[in-house]
N, C-alpha and C. Protein backbone atom coordinates (compact mmCIF):
# COMPACT_ATOMS: atom_id res chain seq x y z
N UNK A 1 -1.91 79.61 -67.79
CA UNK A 1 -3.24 79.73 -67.20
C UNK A 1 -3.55 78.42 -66.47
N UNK A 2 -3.90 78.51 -65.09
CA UNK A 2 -4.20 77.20 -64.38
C UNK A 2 -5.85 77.06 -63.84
N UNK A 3 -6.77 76.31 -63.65
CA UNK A 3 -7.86 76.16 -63.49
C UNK A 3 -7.98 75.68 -62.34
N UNK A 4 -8.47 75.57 -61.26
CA UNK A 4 -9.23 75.13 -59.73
C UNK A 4 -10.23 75.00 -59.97
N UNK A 5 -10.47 73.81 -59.64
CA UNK A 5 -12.21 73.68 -59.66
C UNK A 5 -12.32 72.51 -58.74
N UNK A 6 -12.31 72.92 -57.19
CA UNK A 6 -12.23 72.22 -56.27
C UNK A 6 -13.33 72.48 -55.44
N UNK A 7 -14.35 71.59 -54.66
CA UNK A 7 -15.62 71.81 -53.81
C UNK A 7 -14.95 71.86 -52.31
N UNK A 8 -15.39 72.44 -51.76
CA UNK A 8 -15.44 72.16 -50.37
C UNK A 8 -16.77 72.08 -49.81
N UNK A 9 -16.92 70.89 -49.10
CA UNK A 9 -17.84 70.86 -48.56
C UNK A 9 -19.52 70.62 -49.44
N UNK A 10 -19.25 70.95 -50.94
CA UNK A 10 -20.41 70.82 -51.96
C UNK A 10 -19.83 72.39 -52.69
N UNK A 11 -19.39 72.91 -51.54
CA UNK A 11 -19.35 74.46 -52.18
C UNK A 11 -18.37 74.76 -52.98
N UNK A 12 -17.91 75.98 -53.96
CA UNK A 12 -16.60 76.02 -54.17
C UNK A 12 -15.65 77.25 -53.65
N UNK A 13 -14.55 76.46 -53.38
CA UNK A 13 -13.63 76.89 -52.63
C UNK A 13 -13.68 78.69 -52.57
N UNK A 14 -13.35 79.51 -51.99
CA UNK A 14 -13.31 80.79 -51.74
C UNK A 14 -12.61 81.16 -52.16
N UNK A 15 -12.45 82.53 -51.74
CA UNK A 15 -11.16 83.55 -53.00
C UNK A 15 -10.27 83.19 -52.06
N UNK A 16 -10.45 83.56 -50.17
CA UNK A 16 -9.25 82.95 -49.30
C UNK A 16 -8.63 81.90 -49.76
N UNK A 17 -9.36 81.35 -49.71
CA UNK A 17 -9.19 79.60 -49.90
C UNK A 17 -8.15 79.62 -51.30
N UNK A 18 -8.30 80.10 -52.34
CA UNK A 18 -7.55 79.97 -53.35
C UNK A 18 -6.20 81.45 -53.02
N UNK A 19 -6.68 82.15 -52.63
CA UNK A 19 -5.03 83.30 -51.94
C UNK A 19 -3.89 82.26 -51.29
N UNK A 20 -4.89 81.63 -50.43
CA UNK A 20 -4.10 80.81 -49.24
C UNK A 20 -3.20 79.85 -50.45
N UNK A 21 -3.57 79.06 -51.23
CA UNK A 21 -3.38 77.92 -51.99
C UNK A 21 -2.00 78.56 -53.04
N UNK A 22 -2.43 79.84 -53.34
CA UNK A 22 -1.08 81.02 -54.14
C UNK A 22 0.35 80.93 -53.04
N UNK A 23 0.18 80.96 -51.78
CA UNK A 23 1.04 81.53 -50.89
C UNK A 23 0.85 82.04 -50.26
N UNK A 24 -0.68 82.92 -49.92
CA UNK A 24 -0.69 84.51 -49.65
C UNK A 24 0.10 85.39 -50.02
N UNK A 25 0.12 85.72 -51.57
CA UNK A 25 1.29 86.73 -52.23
C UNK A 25 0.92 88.07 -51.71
N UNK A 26 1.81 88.80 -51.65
CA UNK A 26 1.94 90.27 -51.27
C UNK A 26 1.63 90.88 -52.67
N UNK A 27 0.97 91.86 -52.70
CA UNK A 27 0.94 92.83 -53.82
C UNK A 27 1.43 94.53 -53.67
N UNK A 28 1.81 95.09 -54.28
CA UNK A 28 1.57 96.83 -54.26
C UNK A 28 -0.07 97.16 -54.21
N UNK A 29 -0.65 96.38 -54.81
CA UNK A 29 -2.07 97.23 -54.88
C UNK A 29 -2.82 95.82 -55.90
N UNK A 30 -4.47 95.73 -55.22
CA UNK A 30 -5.48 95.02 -55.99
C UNK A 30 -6.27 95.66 -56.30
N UNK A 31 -6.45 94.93 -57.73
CA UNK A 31 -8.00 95.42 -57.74
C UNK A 31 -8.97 94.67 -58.63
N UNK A 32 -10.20 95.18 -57.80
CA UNK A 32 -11.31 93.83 -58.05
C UNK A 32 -12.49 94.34 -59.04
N UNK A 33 -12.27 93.50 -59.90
CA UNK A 33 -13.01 94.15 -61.07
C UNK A 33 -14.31 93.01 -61.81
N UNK A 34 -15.81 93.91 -61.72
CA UNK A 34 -16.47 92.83 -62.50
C UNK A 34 -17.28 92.00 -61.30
N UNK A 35 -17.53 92.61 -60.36
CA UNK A 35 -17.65 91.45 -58.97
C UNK A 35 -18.75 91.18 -58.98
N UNK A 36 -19.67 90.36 -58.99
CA UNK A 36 -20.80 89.62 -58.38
C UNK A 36 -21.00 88.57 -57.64
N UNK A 37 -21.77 88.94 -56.07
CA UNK A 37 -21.66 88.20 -55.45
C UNK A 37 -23.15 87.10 -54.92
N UNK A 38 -22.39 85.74 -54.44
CA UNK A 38 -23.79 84.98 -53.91
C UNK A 38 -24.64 85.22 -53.07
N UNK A 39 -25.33 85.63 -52.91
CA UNK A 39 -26.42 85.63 -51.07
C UNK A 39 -25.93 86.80 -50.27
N UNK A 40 -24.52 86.46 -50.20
CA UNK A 40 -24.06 87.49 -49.25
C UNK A 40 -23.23 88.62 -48.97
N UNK A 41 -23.49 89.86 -48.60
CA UNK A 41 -22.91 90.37 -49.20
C UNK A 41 -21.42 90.79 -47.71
N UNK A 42 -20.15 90.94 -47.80
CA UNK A 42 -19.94 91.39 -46.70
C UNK A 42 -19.36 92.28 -46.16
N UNK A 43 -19.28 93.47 -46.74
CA UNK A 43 -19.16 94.73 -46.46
C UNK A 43 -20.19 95.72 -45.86
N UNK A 44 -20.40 96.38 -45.12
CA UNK A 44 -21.29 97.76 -44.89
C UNK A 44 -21.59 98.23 -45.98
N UNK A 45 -22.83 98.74 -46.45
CA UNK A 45 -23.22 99.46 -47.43
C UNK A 45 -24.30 98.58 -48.58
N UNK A 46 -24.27 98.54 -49.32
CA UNK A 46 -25.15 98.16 -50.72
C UNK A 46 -24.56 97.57 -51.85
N UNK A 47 -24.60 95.88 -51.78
CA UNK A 47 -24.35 95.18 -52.86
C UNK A 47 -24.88 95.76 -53.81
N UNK A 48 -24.91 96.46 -54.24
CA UNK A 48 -25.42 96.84 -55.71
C UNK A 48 -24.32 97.92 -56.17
N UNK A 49 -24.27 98.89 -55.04
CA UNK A 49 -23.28 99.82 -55.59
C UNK A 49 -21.84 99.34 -55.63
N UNK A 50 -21.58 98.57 -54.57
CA UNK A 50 -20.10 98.12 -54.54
C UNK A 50 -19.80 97.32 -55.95
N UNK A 51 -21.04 96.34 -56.49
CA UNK A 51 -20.89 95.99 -57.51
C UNK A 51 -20.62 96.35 -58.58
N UNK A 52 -21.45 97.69 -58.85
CA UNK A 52 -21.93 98.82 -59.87
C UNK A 52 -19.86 99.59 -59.78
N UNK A 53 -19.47 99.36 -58.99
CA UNK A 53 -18.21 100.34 -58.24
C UNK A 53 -17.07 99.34 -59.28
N UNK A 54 -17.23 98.23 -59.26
CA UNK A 54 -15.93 97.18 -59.60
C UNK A 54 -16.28 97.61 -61.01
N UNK A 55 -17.13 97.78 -61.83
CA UNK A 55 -17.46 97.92 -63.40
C UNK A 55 -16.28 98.99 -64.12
N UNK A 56 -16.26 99.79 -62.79
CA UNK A 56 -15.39 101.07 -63.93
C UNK A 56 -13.88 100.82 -64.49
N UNK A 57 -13.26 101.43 -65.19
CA UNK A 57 -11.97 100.66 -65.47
C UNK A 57 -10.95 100.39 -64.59
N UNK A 58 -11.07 101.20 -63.42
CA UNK A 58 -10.21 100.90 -62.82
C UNK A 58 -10.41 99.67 -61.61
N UNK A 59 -11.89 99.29 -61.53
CA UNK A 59 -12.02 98.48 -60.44
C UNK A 59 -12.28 98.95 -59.09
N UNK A 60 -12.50 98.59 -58.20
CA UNK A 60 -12.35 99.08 -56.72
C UNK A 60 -10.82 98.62 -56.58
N UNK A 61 -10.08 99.29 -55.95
CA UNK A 61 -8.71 99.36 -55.18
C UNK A 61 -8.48 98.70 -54.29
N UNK A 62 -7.66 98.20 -54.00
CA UNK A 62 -7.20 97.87 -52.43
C UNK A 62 -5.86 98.10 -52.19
N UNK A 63 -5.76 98.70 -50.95
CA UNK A 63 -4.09 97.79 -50.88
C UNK A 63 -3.88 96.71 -50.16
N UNK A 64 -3.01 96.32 -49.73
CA UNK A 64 -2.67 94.74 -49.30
C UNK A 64 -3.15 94.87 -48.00
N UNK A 65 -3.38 95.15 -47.27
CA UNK A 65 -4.25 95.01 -45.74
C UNK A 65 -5.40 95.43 -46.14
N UNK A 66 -6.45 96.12 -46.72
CA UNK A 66 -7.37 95.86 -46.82
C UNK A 66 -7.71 94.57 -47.80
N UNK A 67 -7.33 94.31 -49.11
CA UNK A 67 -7.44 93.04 -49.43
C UNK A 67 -7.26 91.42 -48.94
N UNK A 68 -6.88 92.08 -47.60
CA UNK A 68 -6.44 90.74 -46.70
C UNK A 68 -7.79 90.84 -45.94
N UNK A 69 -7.66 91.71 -45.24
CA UNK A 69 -9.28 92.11 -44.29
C UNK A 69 -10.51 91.68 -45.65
N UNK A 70 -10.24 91.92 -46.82
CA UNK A 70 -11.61 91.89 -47.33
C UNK A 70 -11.39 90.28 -47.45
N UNK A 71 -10.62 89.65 -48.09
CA UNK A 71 -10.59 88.00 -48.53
C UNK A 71 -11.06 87.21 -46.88
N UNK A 72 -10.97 87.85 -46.07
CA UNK A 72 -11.25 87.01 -44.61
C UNK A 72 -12.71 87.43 -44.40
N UNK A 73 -13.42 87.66 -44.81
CA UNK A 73 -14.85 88.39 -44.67
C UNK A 73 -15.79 86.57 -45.63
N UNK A 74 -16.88 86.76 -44.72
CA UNK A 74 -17.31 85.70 -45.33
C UNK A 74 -18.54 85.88 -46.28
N UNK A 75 -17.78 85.24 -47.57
CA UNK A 75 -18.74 85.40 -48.83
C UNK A 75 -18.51 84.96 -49.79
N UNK A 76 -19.25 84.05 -50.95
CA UNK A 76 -18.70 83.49 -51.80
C UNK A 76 -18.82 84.64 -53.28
N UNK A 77 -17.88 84.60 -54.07
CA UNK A 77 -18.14 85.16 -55.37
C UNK A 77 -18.52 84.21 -56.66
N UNK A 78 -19.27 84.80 -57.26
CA UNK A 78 -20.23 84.12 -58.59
C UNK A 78 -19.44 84.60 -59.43
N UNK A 79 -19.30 85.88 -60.00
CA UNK A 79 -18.28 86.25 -61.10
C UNK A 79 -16.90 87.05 -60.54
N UNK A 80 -15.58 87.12 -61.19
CA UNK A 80 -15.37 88.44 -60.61
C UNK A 80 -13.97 88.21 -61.18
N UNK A 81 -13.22 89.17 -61.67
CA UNK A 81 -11.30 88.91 -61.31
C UNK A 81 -11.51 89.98 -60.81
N UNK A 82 -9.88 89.36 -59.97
CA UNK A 82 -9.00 89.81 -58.76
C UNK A 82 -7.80 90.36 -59.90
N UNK A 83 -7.24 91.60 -59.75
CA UNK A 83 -5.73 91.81 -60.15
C UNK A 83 -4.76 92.11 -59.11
N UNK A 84 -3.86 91.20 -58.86
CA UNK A 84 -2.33 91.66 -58.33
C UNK A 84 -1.36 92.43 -58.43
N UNK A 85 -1.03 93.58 -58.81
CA UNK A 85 -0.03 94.18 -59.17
C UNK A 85 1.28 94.64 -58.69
N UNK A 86 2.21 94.14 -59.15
CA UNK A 86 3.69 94.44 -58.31
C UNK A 86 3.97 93.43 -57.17
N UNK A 87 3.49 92.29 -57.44
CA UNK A 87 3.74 91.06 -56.61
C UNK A 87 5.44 90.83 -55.97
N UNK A 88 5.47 90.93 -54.84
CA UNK A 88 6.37 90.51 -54.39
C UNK A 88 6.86 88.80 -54.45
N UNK A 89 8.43 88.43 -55.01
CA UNK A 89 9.25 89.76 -54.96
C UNK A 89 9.61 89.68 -56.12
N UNK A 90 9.21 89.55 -57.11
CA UNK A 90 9.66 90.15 -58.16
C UNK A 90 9.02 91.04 -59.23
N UNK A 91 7.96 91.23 -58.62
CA UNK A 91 7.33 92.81 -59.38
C UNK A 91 5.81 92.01 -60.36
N UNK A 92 5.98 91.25 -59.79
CA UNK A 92 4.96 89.95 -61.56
C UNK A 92 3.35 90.78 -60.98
N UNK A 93 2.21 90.32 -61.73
CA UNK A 93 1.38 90.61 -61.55
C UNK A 93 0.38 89.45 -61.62
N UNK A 94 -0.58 88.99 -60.79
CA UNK A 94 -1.42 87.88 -60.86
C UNK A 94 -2.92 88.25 -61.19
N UNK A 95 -3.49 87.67 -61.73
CA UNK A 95 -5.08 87.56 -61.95
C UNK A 95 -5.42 86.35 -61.58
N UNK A 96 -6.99 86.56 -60.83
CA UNK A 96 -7.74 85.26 -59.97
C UNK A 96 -9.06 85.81 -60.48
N UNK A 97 -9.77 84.88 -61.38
CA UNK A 97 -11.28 84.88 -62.15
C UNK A 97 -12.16 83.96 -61.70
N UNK A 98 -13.42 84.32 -61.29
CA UNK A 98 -14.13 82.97 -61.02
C UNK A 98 -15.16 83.10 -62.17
N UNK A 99 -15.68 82.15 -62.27
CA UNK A 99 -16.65 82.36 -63.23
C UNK A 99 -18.04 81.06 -62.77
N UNK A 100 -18.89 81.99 -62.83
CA UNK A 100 -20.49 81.50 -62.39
C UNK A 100 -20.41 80.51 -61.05
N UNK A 101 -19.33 80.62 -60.45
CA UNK A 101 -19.20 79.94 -58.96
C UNK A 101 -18.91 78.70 -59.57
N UNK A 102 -18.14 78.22 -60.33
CA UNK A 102 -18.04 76.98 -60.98
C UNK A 102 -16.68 76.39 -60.99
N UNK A 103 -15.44 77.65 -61.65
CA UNK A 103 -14.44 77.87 -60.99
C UNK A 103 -13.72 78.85 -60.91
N UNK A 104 -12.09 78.62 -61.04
CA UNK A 104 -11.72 79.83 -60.38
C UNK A 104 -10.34 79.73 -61.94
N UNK A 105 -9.95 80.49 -62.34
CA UNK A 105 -8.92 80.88 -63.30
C UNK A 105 -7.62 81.95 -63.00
N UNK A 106 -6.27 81.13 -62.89
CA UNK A 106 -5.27 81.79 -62.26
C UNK A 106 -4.58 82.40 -63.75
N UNK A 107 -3.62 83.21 -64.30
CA UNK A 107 -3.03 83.91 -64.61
C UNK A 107 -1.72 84.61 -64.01
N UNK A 108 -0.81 84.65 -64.32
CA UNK A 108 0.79 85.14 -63.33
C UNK A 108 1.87 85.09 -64.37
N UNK A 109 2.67 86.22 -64.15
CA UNK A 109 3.95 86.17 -64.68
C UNK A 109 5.17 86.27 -63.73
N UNK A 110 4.56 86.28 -61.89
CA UNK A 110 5.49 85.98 -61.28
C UNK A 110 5.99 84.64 -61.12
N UNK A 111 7.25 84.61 -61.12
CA UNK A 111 7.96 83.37 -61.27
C UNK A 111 7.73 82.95 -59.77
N UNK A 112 7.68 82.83 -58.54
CA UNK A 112 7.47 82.35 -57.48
C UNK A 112 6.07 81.72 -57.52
N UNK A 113 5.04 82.87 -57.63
CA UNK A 113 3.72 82.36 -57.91
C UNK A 113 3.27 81.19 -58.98
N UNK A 114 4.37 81.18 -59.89
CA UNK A 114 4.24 80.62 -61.53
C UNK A 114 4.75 78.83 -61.20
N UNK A 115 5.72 78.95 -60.26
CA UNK A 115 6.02 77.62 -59.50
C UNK A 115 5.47 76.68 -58.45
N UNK A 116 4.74 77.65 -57.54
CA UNK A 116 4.06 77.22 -56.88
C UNK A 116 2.69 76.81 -57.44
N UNK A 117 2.39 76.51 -58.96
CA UNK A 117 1.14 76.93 -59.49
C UNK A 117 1.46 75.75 -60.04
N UNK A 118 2.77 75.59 -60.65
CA UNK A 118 3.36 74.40 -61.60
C UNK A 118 3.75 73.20 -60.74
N UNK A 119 3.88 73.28 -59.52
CA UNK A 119 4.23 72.06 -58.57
C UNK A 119 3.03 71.51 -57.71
N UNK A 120 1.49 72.77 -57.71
CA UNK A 120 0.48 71.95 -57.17
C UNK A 120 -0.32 71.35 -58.46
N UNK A 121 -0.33 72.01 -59.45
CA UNK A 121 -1.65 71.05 -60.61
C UNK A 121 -1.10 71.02 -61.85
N UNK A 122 0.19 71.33 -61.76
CA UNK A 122 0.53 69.81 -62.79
C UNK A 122 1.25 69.04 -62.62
N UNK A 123 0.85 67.70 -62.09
CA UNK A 123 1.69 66.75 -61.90
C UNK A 123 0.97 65.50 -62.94
């Protein structure tokens, strides 16, 4: 389990911002579970339901081009994990948690992701 808790700017860093910092890993399929967001919301439709939407067990879905289109959308998250599943290339699965906009909590059993995780914060 690795922790980020990096500001930019006063703010803290974004979900991009921390994808980018992973690699930009490829997945089979995300999903975003638990989401609450700051101020803004940035999808079409009603922060409330999209929110109300991530609660169920399965999460809202994505696949990997829309989870790319959604992480480039501008908005910060207050609570939320992200799941990875079937991470290329070796099948691992990642989790990305933020918690109260304070920070961000990584999780991975892919070994690519698991290195690149072990060569930026722990030295």
């Amino acid at each position: 389990m690795f922790n980020i808790k990096d500001l930019d700017g006063g703010v803290l860093i974004s979900l991009r911002e921390v994808v980018r910092r992973l690699g930009d890993p490829v997945a089979a399929y995300w999903s975003l579970k638990d989401i609450a967001f700051i101020s803004r919301f940035p999808l079409d439709g009603d922060v409330f339901e999209f929110e109300e939407r991530t609660r169920n067990p399965q999460g809202v879905i994505m696949s990997q081009e829309e989870f790319m289109n959604f992480i480039n959308l501008d908005f910060q998250l207050a609570d939320g994990t992200v799941h990875g599943f079937g991470c290329e290339p070796d099948g691992g699965f990642l989790e990305i948690s933020c918690f109260d906009s304070s920070f961000w909590e990584i999780d991975t059993n892919s070994a690519p992701i698991l290195k690149l995780l072990t060569s930026r914060y722990l030295k």
